[in-house]
Protein backbone atom coordinates (compact mmCIF):
# COMPACT_ATOMS: atom_id res chain seq x y z
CA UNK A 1 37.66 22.97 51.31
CA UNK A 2 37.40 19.11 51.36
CA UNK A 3 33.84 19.63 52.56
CA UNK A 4 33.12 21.76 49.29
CA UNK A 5 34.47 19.04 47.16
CA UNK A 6 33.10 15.70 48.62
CA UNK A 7 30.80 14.90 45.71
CA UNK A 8 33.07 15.75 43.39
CA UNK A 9 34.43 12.51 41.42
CA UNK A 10 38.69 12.11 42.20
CA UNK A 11 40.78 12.69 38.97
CA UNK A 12 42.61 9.57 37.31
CA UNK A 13 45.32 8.27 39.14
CA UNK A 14 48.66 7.18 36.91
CA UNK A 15 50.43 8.44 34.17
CA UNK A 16 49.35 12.08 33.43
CA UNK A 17 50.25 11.97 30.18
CA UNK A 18 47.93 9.16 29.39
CA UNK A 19 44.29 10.09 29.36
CA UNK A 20 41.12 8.07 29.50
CA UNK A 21 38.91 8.04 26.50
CA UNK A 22 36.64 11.23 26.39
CA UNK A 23 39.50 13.28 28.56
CA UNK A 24 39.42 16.34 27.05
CA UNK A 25 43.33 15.48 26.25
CA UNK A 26 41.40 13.21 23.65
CA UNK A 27 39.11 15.75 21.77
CA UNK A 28 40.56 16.34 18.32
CA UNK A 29 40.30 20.23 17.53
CA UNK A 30 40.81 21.92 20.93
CA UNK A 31 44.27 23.84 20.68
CA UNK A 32 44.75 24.50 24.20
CA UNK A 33 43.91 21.31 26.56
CA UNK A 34 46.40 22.18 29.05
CA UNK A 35 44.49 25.33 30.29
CA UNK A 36 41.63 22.76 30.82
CA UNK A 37 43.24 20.40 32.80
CA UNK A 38 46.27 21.57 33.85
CA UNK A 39 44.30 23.70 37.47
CA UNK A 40 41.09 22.65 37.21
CA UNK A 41 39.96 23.40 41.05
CA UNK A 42 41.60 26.66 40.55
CA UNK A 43 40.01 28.13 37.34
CA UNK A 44 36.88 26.68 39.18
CA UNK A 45 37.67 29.02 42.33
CA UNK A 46 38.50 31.98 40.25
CA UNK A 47 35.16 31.48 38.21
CA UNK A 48 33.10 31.97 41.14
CA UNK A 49 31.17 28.74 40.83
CA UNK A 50 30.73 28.40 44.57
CA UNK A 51 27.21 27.50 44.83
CA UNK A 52 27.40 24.28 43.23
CA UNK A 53 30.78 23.11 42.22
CA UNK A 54 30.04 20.12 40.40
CA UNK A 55 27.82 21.95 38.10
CA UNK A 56 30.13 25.01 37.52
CA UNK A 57 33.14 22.79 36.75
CA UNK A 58 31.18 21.38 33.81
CA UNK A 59 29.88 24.61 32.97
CA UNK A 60 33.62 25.63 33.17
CA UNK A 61 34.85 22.87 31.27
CA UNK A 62 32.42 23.60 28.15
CA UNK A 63 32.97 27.01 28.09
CA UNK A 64 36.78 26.32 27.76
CA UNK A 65 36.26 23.59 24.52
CA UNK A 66 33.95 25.86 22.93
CA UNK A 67 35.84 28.90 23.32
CA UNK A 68 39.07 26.79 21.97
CA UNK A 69 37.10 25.74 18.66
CA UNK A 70 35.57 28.85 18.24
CA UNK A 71 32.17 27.91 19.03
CA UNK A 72 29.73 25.51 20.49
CA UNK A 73 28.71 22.40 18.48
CA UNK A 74 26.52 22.16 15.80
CA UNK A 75 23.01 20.79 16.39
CA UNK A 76 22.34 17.37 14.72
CA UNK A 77 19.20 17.58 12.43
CA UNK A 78 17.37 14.30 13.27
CA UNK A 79 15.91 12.84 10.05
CA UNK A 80 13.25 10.01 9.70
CA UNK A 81 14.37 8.24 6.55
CA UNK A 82 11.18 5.69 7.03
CA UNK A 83 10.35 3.56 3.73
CA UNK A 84 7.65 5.81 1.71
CA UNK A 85 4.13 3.88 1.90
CA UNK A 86 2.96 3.20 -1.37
CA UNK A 87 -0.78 4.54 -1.35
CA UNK A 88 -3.56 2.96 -4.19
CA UNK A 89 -4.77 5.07 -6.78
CA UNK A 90 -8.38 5.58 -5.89
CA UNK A 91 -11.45 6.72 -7.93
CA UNK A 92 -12.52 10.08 -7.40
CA UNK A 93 -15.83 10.58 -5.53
CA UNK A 94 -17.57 11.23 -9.09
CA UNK A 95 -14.66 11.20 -11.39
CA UNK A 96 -14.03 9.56 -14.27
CA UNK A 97 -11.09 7.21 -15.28
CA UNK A 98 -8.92 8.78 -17.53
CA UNK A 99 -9.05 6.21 -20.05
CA UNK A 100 -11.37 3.30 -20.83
CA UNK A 101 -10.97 -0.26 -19.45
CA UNK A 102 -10.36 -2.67 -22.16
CA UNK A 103 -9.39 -6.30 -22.33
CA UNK A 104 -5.34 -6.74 -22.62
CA UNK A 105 -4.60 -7.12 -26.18
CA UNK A 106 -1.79 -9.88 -25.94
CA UNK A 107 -2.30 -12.13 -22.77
CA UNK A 108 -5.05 -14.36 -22.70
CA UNK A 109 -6.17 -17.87 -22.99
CA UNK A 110 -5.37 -20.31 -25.98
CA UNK A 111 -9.22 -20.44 -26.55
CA UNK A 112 -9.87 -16.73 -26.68
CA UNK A 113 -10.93 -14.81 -29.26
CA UNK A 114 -11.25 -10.99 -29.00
CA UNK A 115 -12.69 -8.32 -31.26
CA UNK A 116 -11.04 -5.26 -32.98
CA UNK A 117 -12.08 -2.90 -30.03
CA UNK A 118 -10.65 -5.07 -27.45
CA UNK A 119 -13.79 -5.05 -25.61
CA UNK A 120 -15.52 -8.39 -25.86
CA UNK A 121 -14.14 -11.84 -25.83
CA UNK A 122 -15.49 -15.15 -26.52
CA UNK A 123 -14.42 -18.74 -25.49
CA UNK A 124 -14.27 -20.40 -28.72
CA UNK A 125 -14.11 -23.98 -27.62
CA UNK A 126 -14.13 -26.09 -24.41
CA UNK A 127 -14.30 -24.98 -21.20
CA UNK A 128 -11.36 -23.78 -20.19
CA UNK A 129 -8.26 -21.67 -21.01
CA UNK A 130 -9.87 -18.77 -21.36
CA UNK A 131 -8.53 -16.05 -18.70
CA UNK A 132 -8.67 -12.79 -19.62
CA UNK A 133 -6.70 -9.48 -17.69
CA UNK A 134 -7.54 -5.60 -18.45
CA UNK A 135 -4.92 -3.68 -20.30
CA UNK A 136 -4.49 -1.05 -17.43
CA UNK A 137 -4.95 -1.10 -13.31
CA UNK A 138 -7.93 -0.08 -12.11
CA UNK A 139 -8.38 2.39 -9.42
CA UNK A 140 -9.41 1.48 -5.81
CA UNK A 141 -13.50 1.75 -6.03
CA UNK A 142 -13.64 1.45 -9.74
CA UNK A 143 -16.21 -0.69 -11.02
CA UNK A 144 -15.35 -3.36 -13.57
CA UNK A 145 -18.58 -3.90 -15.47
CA UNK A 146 -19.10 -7.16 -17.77
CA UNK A 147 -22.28 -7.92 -19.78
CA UNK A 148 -22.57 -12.09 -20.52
CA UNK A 149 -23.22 -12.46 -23.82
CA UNK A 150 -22.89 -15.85 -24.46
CA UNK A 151 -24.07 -19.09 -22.11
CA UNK A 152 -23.78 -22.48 -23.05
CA UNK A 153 -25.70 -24.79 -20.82
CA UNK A 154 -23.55 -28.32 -21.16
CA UNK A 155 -20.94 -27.08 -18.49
CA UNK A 156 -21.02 -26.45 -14.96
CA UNK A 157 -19.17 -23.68 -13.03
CA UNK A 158 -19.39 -20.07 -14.28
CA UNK A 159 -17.72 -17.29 -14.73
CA UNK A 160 -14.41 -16.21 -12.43
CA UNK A 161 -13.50 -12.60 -11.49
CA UNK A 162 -10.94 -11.02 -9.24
CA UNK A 163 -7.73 -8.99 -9.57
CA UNK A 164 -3.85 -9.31 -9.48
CA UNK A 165 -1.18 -7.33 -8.81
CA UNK A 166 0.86 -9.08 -11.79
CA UNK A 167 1.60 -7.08 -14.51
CA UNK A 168 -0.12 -8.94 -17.82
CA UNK A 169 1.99 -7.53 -20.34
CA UNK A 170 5.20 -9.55 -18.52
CA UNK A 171 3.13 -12.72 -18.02
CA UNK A 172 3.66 -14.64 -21.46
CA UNK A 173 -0.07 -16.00 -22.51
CA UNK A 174 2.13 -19.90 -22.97
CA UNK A 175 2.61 -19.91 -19.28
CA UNK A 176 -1.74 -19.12 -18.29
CA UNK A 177 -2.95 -22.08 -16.56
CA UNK A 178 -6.28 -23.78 -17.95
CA UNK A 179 -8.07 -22.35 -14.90
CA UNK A 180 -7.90 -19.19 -12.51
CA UNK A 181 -9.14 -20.99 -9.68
CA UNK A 182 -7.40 -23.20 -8.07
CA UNK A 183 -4.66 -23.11 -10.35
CA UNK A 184 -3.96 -19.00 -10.91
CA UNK A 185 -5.14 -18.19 -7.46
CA UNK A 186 -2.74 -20.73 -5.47
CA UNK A 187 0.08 -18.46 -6.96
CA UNK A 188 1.08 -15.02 -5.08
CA UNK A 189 -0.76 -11.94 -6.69
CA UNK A 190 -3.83 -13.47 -7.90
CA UNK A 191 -7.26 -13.34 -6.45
CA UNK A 192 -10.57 -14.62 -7.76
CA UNK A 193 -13.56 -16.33 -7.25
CA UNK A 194 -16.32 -18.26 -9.15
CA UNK A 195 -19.20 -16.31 -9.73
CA UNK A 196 -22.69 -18.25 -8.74
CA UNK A 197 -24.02 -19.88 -11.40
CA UNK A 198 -27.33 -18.70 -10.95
CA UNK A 199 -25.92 -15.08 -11.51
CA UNK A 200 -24.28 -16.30 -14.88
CA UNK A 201 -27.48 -15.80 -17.16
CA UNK A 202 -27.26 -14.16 -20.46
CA UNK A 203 -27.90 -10.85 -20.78
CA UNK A 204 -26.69 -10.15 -16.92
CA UNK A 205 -24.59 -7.11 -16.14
CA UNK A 206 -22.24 -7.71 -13.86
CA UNK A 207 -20.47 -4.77 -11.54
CA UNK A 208 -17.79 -5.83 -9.31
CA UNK A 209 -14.58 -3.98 -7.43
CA UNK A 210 -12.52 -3.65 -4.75
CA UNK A 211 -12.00 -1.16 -1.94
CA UNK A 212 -8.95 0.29 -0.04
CA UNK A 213 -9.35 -2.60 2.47
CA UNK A 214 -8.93 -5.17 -0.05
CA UNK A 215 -12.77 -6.41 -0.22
CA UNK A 216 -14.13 -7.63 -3.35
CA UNK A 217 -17.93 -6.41 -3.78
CA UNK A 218 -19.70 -7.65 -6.66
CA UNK A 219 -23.71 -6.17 -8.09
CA UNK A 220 -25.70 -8.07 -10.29
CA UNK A 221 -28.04 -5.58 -12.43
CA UNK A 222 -29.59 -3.96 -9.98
CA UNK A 223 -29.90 -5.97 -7.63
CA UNK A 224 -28.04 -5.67 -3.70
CA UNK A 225 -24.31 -5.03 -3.18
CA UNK A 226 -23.01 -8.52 -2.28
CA UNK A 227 -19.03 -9.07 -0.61
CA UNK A 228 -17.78 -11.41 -3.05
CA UNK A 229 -14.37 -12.24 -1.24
CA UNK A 230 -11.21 -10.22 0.42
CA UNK A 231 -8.10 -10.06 1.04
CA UNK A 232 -6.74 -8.74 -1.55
CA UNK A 233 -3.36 -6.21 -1.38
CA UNK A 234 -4.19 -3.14 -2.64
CA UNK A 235 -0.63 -1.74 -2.04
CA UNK A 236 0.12 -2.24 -5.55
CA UNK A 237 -1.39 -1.60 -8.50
CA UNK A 238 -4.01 -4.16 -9.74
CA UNK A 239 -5.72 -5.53 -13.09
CA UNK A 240 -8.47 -7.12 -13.34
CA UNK A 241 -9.08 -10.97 -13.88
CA UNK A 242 -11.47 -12.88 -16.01
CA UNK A 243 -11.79 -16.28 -16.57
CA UNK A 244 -14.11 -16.87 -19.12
CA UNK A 245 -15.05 -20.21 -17.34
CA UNK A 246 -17.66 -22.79 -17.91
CA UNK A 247 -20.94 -22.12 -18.76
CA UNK A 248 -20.07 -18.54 -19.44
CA UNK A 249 -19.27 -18.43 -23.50
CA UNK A 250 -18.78 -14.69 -23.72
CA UNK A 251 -18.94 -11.42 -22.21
CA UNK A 252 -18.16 -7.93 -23.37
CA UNK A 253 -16.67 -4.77 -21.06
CA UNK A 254 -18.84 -2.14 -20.78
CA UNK A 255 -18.36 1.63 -20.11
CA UNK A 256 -19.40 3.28 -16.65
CA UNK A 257 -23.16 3.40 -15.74
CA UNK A 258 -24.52 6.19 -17.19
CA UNK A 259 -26.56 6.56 -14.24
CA UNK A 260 -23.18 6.83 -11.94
CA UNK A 261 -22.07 9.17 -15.11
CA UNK A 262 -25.22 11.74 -14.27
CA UNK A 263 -24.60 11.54 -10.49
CA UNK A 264 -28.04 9.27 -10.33
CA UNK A 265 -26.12 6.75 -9.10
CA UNK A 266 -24.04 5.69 -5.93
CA UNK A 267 -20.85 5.80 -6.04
CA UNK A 268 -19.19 2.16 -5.47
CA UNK A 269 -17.27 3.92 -1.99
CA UNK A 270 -20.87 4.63 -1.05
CA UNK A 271 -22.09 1.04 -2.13
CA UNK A 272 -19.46 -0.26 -0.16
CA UNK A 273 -19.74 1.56 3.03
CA UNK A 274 -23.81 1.35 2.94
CA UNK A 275 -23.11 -2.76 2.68
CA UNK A 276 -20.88 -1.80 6.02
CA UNK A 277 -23.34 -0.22 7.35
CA UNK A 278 -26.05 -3.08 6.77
CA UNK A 279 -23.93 -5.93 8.33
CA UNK A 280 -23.93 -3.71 11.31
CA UNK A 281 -27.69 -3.98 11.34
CA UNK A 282 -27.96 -7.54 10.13
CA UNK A 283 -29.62 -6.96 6.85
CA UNK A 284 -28.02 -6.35 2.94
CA UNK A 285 -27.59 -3.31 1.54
CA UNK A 286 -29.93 -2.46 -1.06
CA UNK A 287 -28.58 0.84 -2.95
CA UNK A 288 -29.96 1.97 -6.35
CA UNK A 289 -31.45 5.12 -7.61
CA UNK A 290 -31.33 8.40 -5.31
């Protein structure tokens, strides 16, 4: 019998009374523990576990608990509780934003001066303090179109236009700095850049956006899809930034292309991906009419 039993571990030596932590002596709910441990090698013998006695003792021994708590126990349902990724709002491939982009009403520049419909501004002196946010986010891929209508030629530097994930309507127009770049930008949640000045002529339409990857592409008329900067978090929701900077006097907000409207158009994902595509080839995207 001691040949049987070799690789079976010894029981506790000491105090019966007393046992270790995770004895079944210990488990809470089990009404009969002595049965369990009182024989052990015999209820093993008269179970017929001969084969392999260390297995059929712990077979034995959780047979015995759950019979004594009426059951075996419950299966723990394993949960991820991970943190829910916030994902961007992004444009439809040919939808339509479900309202129209307009300048923000309350928070802008010192100089500014804005018309009834909210949709063109105009620096009325200086050069500076004159930044300008939209009154809503705009959607991953939607473009941001600006017409200059105004250019005075005694200033240097242009226009600047990027995004932020700061909500205007809590940013109180006192506390605006006199310019986006370097002053807005060096704070977290604003990005821009100066536009060219040789793109800042009046009567230019100017198309710019960002995609989900945070890249800033910019169009001039209809001229080539042009990166304009990245790096930009597009995990929460962003306005768009104007600094109406320079040698840039005014500009007004236009509606979507009506060639994009009519499906003549590319859609600024496709703009984007065809620039992709270009750098792979060493040469600029040129995208226009179908």
């Amino acid at each position: 019998m001691g040949n049987n039993f070799s690789s079976i571990p010894s029981l506790p030596r000491g105090n019966p009374s007393r046992a270790p932590r995770g004895h079944p002596q210990n488990l809470k709910g089990v009404s009969s523990v002595s049965s369990l441990c009182d024989s052990p090698w015999k209820m093993l013998l008269e179970s017929g576990h001969n084969s392999d006695p260390k297995r059929g003792f712990l077979d034995l021994m959780q047979e015995k608990i759950w019979d004594s708590i009426g059951g075996p126990f419950p299966v723990t349902s394993h949960r991820c509780h991970h943190k829910q990724k916030h994902c961007p709002a992004v444009l439809p491939s040919g939808g339509l934003p479900a309202t129209p982009l307009l300048f923000h009403p309350h928070t802008k520049g010192s100089q500014i001066l804005m018309d009834l419909s909210h949709k063109a501004v105009k620096r009325q002196a200086s050069f500076c303090n004159a930044i300008t946010f939209s009154n809503r986010p705009v959607l991953i891929y939607e473009q941001v179109r600006l017409k200059i209508t105004k250019k005075q030629c005694c200033w240097s530097g242009a226009l600047r236009l990027g995004f932020t994930s700061k909500d205007p309507s809590r940013i109180h127009p006192d506390s605006l700095p006199k310019y986006a770049c370097p002053d807005l930008v060096s704070q977290s949640g604003f990005w821009a850049k100066a536009l060219p000045e040789e793109f800042a002529n009046e009567g230019n339409i100017i198309a710019f956006w960002v995609d989900k990857k945070g890249r800033v592409f910019h169009r001039i008329n209809d001229s080539a899809v042009m990166l304009f900067f990245s790096g930009v978090r597009t995990a929460d929701p962003l306005w768009a930034l104007v600094d109406v900077y320079g040698l840039t006097r005014g500009v007004q907000l236009l509606g979507l292309d009506t060639r994009q409207e009519r499906g003549q158009w590319p859609s600024c994902a496709f703009q984007s991906r065809a620039y992709k595509s270009s750098r792979h080839q060493g040469s600029t995207a040129h995208v226009g009419h179908r």
